[in-house]
Protein backbone atom coordinates (compact mmCIF):
# COMPACT_ATOMS: atom_id res chain seq x y z
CA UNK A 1 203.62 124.33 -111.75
CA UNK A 2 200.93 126.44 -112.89
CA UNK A 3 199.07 123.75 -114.74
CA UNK A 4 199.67 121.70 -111.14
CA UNK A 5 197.62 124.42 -109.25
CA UNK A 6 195.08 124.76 -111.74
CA UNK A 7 194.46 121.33 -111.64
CA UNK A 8 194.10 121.29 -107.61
CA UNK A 9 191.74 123.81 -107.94
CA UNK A 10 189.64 122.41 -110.54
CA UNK A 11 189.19 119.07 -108.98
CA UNK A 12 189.58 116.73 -105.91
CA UNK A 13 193.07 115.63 -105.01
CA UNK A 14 194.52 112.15 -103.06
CA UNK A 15 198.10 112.53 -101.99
CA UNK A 16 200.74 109.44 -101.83
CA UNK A 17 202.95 109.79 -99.82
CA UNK A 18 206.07 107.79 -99.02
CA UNK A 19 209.64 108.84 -97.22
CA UNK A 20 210.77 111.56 -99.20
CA UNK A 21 208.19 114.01 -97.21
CA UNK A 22 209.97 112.74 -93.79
CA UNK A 23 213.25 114.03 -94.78
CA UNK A 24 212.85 117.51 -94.10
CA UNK A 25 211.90 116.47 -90.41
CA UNK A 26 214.81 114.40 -89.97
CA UNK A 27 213.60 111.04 -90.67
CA UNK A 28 215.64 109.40 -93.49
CA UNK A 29 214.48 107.48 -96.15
CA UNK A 30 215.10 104.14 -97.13
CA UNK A 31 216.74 103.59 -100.84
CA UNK A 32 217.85 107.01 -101.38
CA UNK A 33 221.46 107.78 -101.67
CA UNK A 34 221.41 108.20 -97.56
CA UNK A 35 219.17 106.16 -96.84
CA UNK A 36 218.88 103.54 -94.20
CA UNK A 37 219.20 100.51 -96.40
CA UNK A 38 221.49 101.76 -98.58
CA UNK A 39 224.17 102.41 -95.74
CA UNK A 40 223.38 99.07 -93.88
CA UNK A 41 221.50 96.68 -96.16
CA UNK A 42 221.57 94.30 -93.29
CA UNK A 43 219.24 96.67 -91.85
CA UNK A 44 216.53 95.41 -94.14
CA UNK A 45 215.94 92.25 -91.99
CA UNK A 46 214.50 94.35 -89.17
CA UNK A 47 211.69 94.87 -91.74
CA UNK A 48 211.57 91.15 -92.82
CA UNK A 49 208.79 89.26 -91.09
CA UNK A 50 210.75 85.90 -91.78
CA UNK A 51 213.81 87.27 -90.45
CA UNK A 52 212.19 89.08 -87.52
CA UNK A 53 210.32 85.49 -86.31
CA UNK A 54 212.94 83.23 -86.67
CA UNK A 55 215.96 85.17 -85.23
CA UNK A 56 216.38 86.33 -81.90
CA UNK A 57 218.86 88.72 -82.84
CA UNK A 58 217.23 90.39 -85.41
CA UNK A 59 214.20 91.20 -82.95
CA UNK A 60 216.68 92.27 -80.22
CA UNK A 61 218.28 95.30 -82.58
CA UNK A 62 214.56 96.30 -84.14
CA UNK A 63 213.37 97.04 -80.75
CA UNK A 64 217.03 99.13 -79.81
CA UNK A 65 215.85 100.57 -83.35
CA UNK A 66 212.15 101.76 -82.31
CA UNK A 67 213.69 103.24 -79.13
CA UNK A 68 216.03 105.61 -80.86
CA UNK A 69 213.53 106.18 -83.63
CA UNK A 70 214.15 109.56 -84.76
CA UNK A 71 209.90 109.74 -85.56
CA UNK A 72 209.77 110.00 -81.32
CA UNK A 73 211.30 113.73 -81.67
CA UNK A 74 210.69 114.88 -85.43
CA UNK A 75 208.31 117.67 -86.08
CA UNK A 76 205.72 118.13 -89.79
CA UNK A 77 207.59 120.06 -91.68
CA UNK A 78 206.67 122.59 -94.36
CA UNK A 79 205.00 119.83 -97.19
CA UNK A 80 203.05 118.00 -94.17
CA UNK A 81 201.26 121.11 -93.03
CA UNK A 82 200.72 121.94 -96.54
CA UNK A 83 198.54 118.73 -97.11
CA UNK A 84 197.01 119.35 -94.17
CA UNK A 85 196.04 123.45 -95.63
CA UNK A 86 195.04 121.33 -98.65
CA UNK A 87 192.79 119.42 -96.97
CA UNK A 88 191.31 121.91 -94.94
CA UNK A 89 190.84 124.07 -98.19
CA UNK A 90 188.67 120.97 -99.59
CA UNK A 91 191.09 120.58 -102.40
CA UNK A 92 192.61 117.29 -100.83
CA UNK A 93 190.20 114.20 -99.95
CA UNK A 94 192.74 111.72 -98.74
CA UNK A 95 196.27 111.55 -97.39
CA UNK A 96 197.41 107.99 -98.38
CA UNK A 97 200.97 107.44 -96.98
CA UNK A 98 203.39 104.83 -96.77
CA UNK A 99 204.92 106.16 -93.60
CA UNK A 100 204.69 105.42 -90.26
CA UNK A 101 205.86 108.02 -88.57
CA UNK A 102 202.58 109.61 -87.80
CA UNK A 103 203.27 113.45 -88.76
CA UNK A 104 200.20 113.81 -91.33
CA UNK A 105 198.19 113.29 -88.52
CA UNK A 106 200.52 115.75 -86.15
CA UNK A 107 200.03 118.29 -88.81
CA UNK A 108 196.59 118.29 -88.87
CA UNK A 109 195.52 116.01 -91.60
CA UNK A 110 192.40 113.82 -90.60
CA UNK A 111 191.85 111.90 -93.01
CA UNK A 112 194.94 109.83 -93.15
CA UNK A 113 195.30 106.28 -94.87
CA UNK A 114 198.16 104.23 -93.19
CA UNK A 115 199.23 101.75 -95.81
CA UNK A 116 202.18 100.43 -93.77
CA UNK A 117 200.23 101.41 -89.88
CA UNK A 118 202.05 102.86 -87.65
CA UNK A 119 204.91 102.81 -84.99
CA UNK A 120 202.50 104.21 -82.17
CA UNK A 121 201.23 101.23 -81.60
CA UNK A 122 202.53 97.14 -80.87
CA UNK A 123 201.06 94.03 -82.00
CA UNK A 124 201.05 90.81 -81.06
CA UNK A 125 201.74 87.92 -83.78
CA UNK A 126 199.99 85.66 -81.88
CA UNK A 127 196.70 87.31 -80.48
CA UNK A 128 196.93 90.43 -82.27
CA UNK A 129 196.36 92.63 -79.52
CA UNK A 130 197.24 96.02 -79.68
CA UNK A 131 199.02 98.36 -77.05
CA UNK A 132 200.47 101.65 -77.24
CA UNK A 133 204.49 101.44 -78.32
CA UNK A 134 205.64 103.91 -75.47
CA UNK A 135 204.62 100.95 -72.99
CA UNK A 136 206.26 98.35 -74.20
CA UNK A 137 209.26 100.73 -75.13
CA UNK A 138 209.55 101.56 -71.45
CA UNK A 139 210.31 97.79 -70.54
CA UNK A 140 213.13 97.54 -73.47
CA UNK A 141 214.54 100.43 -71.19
CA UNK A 142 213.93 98.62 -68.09
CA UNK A 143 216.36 95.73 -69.48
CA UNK A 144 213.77 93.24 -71.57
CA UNK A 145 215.47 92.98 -74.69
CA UNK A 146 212.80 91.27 -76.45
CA UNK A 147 210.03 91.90 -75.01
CA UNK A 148 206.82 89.60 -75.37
CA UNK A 149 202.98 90.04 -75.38
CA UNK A 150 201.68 90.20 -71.74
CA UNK A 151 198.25 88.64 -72.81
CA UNK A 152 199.29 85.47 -74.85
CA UNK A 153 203.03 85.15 -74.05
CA UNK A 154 203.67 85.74 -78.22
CA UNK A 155 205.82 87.58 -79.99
CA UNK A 156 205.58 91.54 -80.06
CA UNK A 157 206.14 93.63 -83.13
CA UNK A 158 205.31 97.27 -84.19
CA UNK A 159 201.59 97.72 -85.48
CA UNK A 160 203.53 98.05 -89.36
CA UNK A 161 203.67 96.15 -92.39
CA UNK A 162 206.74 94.36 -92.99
CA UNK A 163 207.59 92.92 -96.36
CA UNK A 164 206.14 89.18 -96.12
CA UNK A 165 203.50 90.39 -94.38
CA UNK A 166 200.01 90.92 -95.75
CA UNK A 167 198.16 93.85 -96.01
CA UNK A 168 195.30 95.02 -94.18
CA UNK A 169 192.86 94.69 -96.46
CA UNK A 170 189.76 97.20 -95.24
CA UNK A 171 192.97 99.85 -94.99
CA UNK A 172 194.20 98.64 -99.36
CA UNK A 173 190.29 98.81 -99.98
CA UNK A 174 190.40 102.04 -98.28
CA UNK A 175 193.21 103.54 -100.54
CA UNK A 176 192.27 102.12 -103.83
CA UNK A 177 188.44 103.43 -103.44
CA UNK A 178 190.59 107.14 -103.19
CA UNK A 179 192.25 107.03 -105.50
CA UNK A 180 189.82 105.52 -108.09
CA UNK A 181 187.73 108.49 -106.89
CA UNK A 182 189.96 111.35 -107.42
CA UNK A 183 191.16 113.79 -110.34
CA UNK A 184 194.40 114.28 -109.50
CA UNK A 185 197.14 111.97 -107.95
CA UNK A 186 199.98 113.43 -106.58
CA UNK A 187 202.48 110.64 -105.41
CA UNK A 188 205.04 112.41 -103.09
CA UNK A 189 208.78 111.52 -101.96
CA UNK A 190 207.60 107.84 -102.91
CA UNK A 191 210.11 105.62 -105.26
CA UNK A 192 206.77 103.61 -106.38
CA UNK A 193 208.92 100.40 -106.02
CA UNK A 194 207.19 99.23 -103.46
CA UNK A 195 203.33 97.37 -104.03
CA UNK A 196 201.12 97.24 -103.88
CA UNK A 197 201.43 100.90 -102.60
CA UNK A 198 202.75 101.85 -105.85
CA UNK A 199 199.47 100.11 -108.16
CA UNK A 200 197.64 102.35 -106.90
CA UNK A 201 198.75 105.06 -109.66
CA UNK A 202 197.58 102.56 -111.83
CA UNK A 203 194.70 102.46 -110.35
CA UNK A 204 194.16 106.22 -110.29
CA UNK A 205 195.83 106.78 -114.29
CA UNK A 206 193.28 103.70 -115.49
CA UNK A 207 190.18 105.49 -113.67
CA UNK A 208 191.05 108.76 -115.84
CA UNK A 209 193.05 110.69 -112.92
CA UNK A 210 196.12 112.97 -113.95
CA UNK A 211 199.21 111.52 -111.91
CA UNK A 212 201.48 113.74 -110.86
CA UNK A 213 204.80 112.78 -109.44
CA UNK A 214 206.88 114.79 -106.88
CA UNK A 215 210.22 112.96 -106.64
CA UNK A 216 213.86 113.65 -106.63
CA UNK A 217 214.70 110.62 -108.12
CA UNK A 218 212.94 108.82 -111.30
CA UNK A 219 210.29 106.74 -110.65
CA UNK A 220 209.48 103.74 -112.58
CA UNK A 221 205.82 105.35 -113.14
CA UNK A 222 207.42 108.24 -114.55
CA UNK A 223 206.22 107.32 -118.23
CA UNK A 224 202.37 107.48 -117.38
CA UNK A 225 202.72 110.79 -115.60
CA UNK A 226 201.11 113.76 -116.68
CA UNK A 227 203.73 115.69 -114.34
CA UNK A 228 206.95 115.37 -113.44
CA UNK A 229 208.30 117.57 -110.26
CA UNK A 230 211.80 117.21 -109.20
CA UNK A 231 211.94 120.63 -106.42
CA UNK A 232 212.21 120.02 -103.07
CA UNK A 233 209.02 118.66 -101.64
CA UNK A 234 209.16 121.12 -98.68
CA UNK A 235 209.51 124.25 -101.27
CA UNK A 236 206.70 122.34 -103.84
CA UNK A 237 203.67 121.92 -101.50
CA UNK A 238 203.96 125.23 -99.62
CA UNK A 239 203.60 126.73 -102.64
CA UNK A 240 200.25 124.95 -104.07
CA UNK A 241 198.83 126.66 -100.98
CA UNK A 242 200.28 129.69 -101.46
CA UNK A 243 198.52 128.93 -104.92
């Protein structure tokens, strides 16, 4: 740990984040040994595009899904606000995260990369316009199971990536120029299974950066790390501030 926070202090930092800082807030992850898919691996169709168009059903339970979505009530926790000191502190330059759940920003980072965008907001499939999720939320509650776009008639989705989907490409631009740019990569509570998320530790080991991973579990970009952390992410980052 000491060579950690004398690298963060010698040089600019980009974060990657993925669910493993959520889990402190309440938020479960997605392949861990709790996690959401690995309980119900039907669940994974609700993140299917293919899946979501084609079957009624599948749409119907997403949107019962984004209603209870325990991101509506969870707080930062201890790493998030730690980024956040990080970033304030001029040590960290980016935030790029693979969750949706908005609490970077809640804890005060600014400048935020959403890889996967974000549950605050639907889209349509159709016309692509944009509206806030609480709105269309409120008529799921009002009895519309499946709510569709009130411009175009299409089919509404959250503002996220789903697998089959394609990036955004200004936002993958975005994220790549960060973490070509950087001298340290610290990828955090991510399985780096997931791409092209997880290139972009290629792309920050081939541009010279020292790549640091924070993860419970072993990642399959463990070999190319200068750094491996296994603590708990909420007891790791508060204490890189702490210095």
């Amino acid at each position: 740990m000491r060579n950690l926070a004398a690298w963060i202090d010698a040089g600019s930092v980009v974060a990657l984040t993925g669910a493993g800082i959520s889990t402190d807030s309440g938020i479960p992850d997605f392949r861990g040994p709790d996690g959401v898919w690995t309980r119900d691996p039907e669940a994974m169709k609700l993140s299917s595009i293919d899946h979501y168009v084609a079957d009624p059903q599948v749409r119907r339970r997403a949107w019962q899904e984004r209603l209870h979505n325990p991101a509506w009530t969870a707080e930062p926790n201890a790493a998030h606000y730690a980024l956040a000191d990080l970033e304030r502190a001029g040590k960290v330059t980016a935030v790029i995260t693979q969750n949706i759940d908005g609490l970077h920003q809640r804890a005060g980072a600014s400048n935020v990369i959403e890889l996967h965008g974000t549950l605050s907001q639907t889209e349509c499939l159709t016309c692509a316009e944009r509206r806030p999720m609480p709105d269309t939320l409120a008529r799921v509650t009002a009895g519309d199971p499946d709510p569709a776009c009130l411009s175009c008639g299409g089919l509404l989705k959250s503002a996220t990536i789903s697998f089959g989907q394609s990036m955004h490409l200004p936002t993958l631009e975005a994220a790549a120029e960060a973490a070509m740019g950087c001298d340290v990569l610290l990828a955090i509570g991510t399985s780096l299974t997931v791409h092209p998320a997880a290139g972009l530790v290629d792309v920050a080991h081939k541009s010279g950066s020292m790549v640091v991973i924070i993860n419970a579990a072993e990642t399959p970009y463990d070999p190319i790390a200068h750094l491996l952390v296994r603590d708990p992410i909420g007891e790791v980052l508060p204490r890189l501030v702490a210095g």
